[in-house]
N, C-alpha and C. Protein backbone atom coordinates (compact mmCIF):
# COMPACT_ATOMS: atom_id res chain seq x y z
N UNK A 1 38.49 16.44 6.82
CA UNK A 1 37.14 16.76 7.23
C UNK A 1 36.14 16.07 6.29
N UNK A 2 35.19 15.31 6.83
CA UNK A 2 33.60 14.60 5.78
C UNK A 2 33.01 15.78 5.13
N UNK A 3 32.75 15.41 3.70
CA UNK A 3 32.04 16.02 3.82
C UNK A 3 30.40 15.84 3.92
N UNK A 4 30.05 16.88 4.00
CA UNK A 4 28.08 17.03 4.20
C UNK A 4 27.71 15.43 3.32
N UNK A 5 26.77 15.25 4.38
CA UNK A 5 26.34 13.76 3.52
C UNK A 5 24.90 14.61 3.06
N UNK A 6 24.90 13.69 1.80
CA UNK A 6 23.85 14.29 0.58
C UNK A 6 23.28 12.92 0.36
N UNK A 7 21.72 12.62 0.57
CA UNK A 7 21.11 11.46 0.42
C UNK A 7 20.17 11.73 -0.29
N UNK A 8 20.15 11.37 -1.81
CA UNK A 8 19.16 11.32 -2.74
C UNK A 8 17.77 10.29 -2.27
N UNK A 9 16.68 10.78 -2.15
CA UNK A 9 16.58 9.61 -1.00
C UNK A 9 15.00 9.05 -2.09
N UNK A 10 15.19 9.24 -4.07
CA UNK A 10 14.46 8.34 -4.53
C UNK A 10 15.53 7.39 -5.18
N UNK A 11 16.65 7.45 -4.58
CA UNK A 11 17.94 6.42 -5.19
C UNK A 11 18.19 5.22 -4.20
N UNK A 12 18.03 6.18 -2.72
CA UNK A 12 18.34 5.29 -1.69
C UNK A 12 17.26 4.11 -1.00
N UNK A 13 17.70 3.39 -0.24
CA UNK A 13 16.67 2.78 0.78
C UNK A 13 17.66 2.46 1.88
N UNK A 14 16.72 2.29 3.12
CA UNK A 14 16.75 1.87 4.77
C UNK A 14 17.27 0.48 4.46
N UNK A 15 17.99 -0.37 4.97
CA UNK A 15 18.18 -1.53 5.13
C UNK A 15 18.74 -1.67 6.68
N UNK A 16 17.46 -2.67 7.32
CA UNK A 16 17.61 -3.10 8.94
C UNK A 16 17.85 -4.27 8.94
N UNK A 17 19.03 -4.72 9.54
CA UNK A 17 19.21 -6.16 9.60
C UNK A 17 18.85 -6.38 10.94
N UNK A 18 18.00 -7.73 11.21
CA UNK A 18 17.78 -8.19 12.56
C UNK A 18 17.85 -7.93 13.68
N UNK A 19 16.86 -6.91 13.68
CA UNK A 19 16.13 -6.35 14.82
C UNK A 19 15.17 -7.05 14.81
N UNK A 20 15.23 -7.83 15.47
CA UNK A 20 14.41 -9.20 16.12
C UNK A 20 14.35 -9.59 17.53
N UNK A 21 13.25 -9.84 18.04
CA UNK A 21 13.07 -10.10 19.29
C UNK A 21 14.21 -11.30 20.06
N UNK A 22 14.68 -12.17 18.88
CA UNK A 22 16.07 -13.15 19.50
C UNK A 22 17.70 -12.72 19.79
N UNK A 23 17.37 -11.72 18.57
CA UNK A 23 18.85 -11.06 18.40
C UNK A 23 18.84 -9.89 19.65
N UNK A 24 18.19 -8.59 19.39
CA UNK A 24 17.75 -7.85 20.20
C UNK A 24 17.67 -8.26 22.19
N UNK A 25 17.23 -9.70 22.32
CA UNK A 25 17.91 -9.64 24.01
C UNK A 25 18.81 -10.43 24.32
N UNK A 26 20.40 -10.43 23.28
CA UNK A 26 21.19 -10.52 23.74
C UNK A 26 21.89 -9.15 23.78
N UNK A 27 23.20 -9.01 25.05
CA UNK A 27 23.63 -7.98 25.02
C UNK A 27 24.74 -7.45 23.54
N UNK A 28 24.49 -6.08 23.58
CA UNK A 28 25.46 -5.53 22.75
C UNK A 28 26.01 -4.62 22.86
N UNK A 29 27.57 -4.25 22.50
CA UNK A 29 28.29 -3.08 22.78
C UNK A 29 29.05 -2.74 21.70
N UNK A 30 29.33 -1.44 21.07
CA UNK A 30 29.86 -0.49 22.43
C UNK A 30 28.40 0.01 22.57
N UNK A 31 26.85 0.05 21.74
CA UNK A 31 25.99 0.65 21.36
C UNK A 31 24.91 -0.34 22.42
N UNK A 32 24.22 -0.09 23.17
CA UNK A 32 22.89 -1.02 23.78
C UNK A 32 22.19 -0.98 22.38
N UNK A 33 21.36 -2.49 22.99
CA UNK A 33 20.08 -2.60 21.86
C UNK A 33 19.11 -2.26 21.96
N UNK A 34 18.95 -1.10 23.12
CA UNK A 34 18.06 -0.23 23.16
C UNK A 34 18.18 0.90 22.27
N UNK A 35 19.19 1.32 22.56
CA UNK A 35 20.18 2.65 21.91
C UNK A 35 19.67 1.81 20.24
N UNK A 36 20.50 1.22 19.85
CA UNK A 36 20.66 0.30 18.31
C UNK A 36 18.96 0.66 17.79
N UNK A 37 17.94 0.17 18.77
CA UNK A 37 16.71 0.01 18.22
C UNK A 37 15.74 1.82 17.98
N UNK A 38 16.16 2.37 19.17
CA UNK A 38 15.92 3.53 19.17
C UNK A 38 16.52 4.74 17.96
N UNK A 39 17.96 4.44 17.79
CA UNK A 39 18.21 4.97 16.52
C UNK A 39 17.67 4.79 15.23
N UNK A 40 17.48 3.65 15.51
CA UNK A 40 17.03 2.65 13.80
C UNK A 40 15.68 3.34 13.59
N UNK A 41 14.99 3.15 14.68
CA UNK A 41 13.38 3.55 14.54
C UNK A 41 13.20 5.22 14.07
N UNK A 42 14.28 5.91 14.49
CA UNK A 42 14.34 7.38 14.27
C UNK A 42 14.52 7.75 12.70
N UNK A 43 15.87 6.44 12.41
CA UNK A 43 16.00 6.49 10.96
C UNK A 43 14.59 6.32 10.24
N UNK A 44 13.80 5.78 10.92
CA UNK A 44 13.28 4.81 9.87
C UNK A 44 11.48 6.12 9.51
N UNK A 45 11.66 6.30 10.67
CA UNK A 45 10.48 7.62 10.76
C UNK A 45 10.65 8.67 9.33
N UNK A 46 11.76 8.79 9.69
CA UNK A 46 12.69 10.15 8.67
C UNK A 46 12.41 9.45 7.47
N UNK A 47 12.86 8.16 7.35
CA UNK A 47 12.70 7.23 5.66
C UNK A 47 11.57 7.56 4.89
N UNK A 48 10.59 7.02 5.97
CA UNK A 48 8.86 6.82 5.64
C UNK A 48 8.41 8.58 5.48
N UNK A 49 8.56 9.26 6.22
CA UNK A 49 8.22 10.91 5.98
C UNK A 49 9.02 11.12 4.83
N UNK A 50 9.85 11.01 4.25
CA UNK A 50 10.33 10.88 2.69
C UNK A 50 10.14 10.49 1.95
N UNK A 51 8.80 9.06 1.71
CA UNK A 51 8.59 8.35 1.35
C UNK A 51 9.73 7.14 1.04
N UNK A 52 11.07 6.88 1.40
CA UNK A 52 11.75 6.32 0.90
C UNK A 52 11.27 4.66 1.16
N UNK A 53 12.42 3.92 0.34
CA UNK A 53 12.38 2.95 0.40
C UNK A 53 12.68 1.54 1.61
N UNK A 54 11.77 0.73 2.54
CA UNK A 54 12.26 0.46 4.11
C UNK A 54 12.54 -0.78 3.52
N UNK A 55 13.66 -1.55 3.74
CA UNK A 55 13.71 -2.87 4.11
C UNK A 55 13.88 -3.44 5.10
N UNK A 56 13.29 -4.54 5.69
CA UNK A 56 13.77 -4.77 7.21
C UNK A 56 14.01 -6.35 7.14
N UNK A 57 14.78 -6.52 7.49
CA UNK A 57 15.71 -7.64 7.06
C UNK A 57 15.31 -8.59 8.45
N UNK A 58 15.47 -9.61 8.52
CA UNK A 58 15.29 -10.90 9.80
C UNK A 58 15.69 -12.15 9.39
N UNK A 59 16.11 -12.99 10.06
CA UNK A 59 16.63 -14.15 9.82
C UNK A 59 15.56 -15.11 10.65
N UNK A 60 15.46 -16.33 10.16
CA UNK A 60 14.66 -17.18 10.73
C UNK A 60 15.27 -18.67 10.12
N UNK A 61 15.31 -19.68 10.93
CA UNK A 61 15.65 -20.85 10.60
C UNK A 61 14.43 -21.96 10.16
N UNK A 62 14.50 -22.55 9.50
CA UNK A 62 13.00 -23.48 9.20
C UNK A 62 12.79 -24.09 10.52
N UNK A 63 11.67 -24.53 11.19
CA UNK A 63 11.17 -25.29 12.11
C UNK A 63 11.71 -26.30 12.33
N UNK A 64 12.76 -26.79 11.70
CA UNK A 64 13.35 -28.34 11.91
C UNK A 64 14.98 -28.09 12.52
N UNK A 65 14.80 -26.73 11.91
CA UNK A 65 16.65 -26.65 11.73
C UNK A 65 17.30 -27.34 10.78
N UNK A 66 16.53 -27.91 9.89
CA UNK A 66 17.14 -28.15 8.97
C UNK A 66 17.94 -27.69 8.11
N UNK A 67 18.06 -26.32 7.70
CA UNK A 67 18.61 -25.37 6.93
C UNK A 67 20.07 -24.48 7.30
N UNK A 68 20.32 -24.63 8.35
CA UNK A 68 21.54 -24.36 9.37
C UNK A 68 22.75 -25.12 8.53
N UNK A 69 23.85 -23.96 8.88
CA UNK A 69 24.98 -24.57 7.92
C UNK A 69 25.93 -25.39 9.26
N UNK A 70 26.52 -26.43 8.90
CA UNK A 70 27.10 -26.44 9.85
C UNK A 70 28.41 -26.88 9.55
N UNK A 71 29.38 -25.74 9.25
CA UNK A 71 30.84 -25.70 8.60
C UNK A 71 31.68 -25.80 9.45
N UNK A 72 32.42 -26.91 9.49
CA UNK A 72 34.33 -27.43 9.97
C UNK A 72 34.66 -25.89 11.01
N UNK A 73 34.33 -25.65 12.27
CA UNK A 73 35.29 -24.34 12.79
C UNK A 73 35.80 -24.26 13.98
N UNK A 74 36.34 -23.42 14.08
CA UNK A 74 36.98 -23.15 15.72
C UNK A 74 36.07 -22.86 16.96
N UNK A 75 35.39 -22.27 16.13
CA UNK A 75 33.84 -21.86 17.38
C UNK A 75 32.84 -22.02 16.51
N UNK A 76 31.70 -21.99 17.36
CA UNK A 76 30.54 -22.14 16.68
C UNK A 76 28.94 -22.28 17.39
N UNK A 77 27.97 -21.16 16.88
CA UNK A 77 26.53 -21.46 18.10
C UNK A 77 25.58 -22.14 17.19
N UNK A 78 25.06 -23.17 18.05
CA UNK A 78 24.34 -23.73 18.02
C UNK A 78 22.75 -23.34 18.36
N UNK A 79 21.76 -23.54 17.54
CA UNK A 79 20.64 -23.42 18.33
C UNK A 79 19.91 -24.95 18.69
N UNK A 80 19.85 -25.00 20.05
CA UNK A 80 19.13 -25.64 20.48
C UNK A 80 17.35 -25.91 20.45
N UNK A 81 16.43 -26.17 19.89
CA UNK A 81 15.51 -25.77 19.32
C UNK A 81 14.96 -24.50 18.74
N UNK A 82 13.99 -23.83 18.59
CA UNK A 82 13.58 -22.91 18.26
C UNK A 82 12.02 -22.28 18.27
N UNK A 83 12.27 -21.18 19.50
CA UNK A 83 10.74 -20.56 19.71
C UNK A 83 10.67 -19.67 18.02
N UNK A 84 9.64 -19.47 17.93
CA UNK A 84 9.07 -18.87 17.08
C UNK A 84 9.12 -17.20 16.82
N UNK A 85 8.78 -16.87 18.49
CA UNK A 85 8.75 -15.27 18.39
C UNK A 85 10.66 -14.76 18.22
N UNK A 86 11.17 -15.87 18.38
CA UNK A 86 12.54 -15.62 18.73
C UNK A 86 13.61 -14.35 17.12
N UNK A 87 12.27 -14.78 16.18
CA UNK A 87 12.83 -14.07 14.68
C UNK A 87 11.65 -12.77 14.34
N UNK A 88 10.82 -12.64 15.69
CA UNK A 88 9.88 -11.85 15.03
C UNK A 88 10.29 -10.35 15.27
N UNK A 89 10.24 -9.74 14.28
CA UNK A 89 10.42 -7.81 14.16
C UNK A 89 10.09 -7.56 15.60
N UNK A 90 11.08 -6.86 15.89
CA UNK A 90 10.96 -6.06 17.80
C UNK A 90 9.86 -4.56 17.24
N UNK A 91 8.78 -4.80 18.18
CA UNK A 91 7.65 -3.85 17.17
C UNK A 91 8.01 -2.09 17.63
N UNK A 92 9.16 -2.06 18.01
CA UNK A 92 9.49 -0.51 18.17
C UNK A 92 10.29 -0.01 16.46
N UNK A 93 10.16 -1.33 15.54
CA UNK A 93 10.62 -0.53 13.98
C UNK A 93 8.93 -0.14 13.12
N UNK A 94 7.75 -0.82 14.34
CA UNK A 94 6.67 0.10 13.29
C UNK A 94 6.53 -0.59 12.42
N UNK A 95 6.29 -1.55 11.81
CA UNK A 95 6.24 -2.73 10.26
C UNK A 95 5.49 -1.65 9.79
N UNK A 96 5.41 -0.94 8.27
CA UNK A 96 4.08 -0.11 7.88
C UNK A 96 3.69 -1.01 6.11
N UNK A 97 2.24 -0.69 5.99
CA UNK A 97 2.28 -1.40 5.03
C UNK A 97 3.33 -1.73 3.85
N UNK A 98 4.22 -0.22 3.35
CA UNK A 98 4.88 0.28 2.18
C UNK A 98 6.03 -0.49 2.55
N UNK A 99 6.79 -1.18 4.01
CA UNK A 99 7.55 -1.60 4.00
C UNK A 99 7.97 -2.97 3.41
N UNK A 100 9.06 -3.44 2.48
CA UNK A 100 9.60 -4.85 2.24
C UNK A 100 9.87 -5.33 3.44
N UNK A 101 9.49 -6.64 3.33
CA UNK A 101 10.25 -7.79 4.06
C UNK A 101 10.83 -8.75 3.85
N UNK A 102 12.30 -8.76 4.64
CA UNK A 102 12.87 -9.94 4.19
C UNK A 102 13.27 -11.02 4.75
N UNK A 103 13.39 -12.08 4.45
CA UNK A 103 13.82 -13.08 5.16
C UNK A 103 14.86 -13.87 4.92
N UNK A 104 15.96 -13.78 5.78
CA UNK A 104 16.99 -14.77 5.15
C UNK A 104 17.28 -15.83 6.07
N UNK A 105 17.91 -16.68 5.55
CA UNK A 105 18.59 -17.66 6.11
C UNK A 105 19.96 -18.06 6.67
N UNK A 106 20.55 -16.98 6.42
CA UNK A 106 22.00 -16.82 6.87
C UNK A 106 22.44 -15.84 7.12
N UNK A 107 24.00 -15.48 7.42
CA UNK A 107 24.15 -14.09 8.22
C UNK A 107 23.47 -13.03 6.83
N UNK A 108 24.40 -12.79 5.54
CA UNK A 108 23.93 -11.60 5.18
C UNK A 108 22.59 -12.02 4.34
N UNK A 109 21.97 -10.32 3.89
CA UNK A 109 20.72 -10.26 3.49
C UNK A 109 20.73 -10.63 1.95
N UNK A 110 21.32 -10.60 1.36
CA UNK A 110 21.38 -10.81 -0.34
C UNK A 110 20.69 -12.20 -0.34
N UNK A 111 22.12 -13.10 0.15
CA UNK A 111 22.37 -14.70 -0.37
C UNK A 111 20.93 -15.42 -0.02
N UNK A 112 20.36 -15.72 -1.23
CA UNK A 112 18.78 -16.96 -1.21
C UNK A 112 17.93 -16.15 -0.93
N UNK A 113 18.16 -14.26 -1.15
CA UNK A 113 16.17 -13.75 -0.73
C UNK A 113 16.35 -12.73 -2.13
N UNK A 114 15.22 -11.99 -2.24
CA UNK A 114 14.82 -11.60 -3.11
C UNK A 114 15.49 -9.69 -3.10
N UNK A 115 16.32 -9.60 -2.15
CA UNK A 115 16.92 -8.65 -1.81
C UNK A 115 17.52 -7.12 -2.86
N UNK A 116 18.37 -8.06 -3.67
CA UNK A 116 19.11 -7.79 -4.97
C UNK A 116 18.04 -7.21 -6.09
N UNK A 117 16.82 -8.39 -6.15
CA UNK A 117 15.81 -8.01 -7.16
C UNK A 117 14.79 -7.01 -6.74
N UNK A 118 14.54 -6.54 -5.54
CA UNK A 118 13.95 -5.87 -4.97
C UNK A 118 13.82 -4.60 -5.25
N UNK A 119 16.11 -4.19 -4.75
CA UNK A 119 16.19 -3.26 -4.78
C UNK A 119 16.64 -2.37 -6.33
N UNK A 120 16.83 -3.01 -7.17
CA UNK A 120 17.18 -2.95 -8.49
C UNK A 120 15.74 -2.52 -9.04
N UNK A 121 14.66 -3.60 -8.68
CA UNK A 121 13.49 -2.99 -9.15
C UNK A 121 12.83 -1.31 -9.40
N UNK A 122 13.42 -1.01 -7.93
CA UNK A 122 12.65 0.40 -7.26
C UNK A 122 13.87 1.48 -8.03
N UNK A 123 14.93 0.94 -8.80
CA UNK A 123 16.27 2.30 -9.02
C UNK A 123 16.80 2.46 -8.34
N UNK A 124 17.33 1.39 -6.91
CA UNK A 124 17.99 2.11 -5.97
C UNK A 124 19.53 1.55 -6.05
N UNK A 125 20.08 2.66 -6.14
CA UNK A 125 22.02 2.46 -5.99
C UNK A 125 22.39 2.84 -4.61
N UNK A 126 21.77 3.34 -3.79
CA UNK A 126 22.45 3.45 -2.44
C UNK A 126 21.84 2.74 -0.94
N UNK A 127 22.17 1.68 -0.20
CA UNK A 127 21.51 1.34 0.85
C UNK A 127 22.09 2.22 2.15
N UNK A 128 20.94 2.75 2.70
CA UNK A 128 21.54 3.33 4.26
C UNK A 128 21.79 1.40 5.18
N UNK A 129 23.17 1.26 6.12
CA UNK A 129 22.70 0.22 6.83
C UNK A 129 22.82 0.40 8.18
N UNK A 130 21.83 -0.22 9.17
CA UNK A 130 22.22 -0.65 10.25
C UNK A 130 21.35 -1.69 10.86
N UNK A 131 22.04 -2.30 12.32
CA UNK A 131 20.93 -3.40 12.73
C UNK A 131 22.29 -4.03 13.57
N UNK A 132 21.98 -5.42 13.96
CA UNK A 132 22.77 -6.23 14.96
C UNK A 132 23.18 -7.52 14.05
N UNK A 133 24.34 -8.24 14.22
CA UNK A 133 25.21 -7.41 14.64
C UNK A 133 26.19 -6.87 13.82
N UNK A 134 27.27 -5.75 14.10
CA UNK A 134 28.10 -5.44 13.05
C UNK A 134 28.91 -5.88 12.45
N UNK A 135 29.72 -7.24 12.88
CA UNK A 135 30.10 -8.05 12.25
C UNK A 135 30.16 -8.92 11.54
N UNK A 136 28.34 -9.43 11.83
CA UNK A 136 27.87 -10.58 10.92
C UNK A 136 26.75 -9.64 9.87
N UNK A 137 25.78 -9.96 10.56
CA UNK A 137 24.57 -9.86 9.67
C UNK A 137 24.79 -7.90 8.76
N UNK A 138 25.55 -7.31 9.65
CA UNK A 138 25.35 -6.11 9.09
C UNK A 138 26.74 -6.17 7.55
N UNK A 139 27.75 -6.95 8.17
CA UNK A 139 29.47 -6.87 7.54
C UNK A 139 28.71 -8.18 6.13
N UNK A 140 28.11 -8.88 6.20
CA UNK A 140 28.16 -9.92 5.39
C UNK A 140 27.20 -9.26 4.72
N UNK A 141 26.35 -8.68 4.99
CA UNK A 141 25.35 -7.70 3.70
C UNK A 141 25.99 -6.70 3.35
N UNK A 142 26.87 -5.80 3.73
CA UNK A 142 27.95 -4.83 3.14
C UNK A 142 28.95 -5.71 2.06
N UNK A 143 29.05 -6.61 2.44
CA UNK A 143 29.89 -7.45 1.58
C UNK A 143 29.40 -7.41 0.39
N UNK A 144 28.23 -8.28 0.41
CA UNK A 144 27.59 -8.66 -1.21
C UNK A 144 27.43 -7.24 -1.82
N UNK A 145 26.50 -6.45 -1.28
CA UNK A 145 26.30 -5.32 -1.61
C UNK A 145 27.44 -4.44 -2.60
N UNK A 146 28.61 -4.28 -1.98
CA UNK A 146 29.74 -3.68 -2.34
C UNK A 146 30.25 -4.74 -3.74
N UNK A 147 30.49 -5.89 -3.87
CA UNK A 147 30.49 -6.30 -4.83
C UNK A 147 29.10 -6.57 -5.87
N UNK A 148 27.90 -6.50 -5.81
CA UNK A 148 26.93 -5.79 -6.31
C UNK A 148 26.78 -4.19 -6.95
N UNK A 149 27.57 -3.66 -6.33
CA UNK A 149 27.79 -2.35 -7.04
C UNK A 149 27.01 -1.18 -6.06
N UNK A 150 26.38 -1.87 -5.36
CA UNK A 150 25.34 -0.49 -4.45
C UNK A 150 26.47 0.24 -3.41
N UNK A 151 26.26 1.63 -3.54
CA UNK A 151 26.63 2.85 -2.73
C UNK A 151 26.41 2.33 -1.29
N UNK A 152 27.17 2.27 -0.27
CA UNK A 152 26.41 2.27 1.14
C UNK A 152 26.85 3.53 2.06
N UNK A 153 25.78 3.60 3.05
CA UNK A 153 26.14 4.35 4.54
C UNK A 153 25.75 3.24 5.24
N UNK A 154 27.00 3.75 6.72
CA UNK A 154 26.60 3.07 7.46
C UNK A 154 26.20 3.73 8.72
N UNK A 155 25.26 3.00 9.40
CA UNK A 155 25.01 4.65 10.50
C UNK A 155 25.53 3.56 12.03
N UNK A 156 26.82 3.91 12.47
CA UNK A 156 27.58 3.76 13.28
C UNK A 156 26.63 2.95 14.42
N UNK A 157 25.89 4.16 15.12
CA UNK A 157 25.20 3.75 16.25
C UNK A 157 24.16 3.70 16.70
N UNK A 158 23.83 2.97 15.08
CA UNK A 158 22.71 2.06 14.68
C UNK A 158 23.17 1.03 14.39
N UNK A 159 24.24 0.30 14.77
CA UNK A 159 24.67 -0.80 14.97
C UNK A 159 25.45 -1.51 15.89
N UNK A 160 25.58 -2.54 15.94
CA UNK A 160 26.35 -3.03 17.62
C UNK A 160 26.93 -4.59 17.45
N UNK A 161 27.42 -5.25 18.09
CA UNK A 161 28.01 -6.19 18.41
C UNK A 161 27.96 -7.22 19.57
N UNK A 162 28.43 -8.34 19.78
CA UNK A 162 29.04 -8.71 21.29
C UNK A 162 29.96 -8.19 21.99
N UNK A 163 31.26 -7.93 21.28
CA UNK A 163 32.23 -6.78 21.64
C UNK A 163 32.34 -6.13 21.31
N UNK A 164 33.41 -5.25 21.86
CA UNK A 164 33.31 -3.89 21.34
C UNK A 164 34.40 -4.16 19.82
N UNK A 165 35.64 -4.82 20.36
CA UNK A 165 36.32 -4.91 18.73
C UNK A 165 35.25 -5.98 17.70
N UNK A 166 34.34 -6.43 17.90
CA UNK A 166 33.80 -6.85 16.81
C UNK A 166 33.08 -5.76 16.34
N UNK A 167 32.80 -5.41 16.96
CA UNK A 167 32.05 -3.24 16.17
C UNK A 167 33.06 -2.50 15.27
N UNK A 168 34.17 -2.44 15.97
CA UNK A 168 34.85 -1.78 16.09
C UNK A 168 35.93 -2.46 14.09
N UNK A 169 36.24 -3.06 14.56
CA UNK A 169 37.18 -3.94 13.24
C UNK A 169 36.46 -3.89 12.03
N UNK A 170 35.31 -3.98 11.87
CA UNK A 170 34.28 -3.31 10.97
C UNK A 170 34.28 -1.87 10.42
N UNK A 171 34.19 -1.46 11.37
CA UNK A 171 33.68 0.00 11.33
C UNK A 171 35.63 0.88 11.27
N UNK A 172 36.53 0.44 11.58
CA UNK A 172 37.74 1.16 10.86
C UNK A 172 38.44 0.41 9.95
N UNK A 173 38.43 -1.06 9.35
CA UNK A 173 39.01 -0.99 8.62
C UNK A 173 38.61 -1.88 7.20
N UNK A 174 37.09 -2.27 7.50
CA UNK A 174 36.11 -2.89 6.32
C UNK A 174 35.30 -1.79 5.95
N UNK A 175 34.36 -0.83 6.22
CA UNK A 175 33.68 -0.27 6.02
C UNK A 175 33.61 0.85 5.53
N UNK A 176 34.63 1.47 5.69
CA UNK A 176 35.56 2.42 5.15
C UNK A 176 35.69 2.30 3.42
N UNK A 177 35.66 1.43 3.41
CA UNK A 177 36.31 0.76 1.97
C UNK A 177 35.44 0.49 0.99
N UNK A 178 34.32 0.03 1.70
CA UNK A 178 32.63 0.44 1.24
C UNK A 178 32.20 1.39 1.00
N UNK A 179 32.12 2.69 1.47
CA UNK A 179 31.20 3.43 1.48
C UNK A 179 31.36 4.52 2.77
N UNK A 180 30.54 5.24 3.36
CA UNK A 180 30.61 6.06 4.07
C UNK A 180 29.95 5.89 5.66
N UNK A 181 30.56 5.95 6.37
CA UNK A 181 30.30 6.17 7.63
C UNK A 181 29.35 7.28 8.41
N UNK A 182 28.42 7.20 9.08
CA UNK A 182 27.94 8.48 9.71
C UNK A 182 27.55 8.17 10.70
N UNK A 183 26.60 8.68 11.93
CA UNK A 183 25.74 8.87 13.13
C UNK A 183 24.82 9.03 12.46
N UNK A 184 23.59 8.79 13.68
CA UNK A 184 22.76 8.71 13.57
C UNK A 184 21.63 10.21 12.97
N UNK A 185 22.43 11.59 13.92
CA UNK A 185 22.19 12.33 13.71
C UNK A 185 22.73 13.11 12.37
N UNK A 186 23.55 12.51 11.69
CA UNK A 186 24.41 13.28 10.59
C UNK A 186 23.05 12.69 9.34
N UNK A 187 22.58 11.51 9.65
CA UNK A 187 21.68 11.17 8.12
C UNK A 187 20.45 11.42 8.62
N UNK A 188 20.20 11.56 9.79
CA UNK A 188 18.49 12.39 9.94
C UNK A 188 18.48 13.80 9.54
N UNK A 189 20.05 14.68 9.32
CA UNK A 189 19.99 16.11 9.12
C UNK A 189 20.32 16.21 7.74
N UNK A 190 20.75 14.77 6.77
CA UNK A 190 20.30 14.94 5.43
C UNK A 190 19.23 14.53 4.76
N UNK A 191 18.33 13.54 5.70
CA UNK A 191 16.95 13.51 5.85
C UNK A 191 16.31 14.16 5.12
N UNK A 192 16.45 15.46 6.28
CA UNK A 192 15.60 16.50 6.67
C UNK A 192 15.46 17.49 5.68
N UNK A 193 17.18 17.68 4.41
CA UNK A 193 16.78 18.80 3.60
C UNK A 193 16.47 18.18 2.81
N UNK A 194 15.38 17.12 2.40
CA UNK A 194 14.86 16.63 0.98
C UNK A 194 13.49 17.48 1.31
């Protein structure tokens, strides 16, 4: 049996990975990115009424595409030019002034942004995570993180995928190993007793 999740919440911060208007209308499962965005925003209400700490994470490529890795693989997406609004915050997370922003350039949030120094600044050892998708952008910032030393949650279904085993392979046998697992409703009801 879990037990009761306990969120110190002047230790912790929100971390949203790319909830972005490009990422956001492709499909995702097992969680819609309606569902994904609607949870996140719930989290994120609860954060800010705590005063806690928001990061909201987005990826954007330079205007040229110049900055795109493009490594030896079996598969691989390409972007074919690039609209602009395609990296911008989907405005159902609310941007509020107190919130960080970040910007990266690759799947996870650490590598080349100011992420690490950010959150070290404020005292924080624990990141709540979620966002799209769970394999990349959410699994490759759990990564650094965990070898960084920070505590994580992850809030299940506040995150999503293309498939369902790319959710899924994450979430039983990487994440686990990190840190703690919950719903959406299990960290709004430890929220709630700060």
């Amino acid at each position: 049996m879990e037990n009761e999740l306990k969120i110190d919440i002047d230790k912790s911060a929100i971390v949203v990975i790319d909830l972005q208007k490009g990422i956001s209308s492709m499909p995702a499962v097992p969680h819609s990115t309606q569902d994904v965005i609607a949870n996140s925003s719930s989290i994120l209400i609860a954060a800010r009424k705590n005063k806690m700490n928001v990061f909201l994470v987005h990826v954007t490529p330079s205007p040229d595409l110049k900055d795109a890795l493009h490594p030896i693989s079996e598969t691989s997406f390409q972007m074919s030019g690039f609209n602009p609004e395609w990296s911008e915050y989907v405005p159902e997370l609310n941007i509020q002034p107190s919130d960080i922003l970040i910007t990266k350039h690759q799947w996870g949030a650490f590598y080349g942004t100011g992420l690490d120094l950010q959150l070290r600044r404020r005292g924080i050892d624990t990141i709540i995570l979620c966002g799209i998708a769970t394999n990349m952008g959410v699994e490759s910032t759990a990564r650094f993180a965990y070898e960084f030393g920070y505590n994580q949650i992850f809030i299940e279904d506040a995150m999503s995928a293309r498939s369902k085993e790319e959710h899924e392979y994450p979430i039983r046998y990487i994440f686990p190993r990190f840190g703690l697992i919950r719903k959406t409703n299990e960290v709004l009801k430890a929220l709630d007793k700060n």
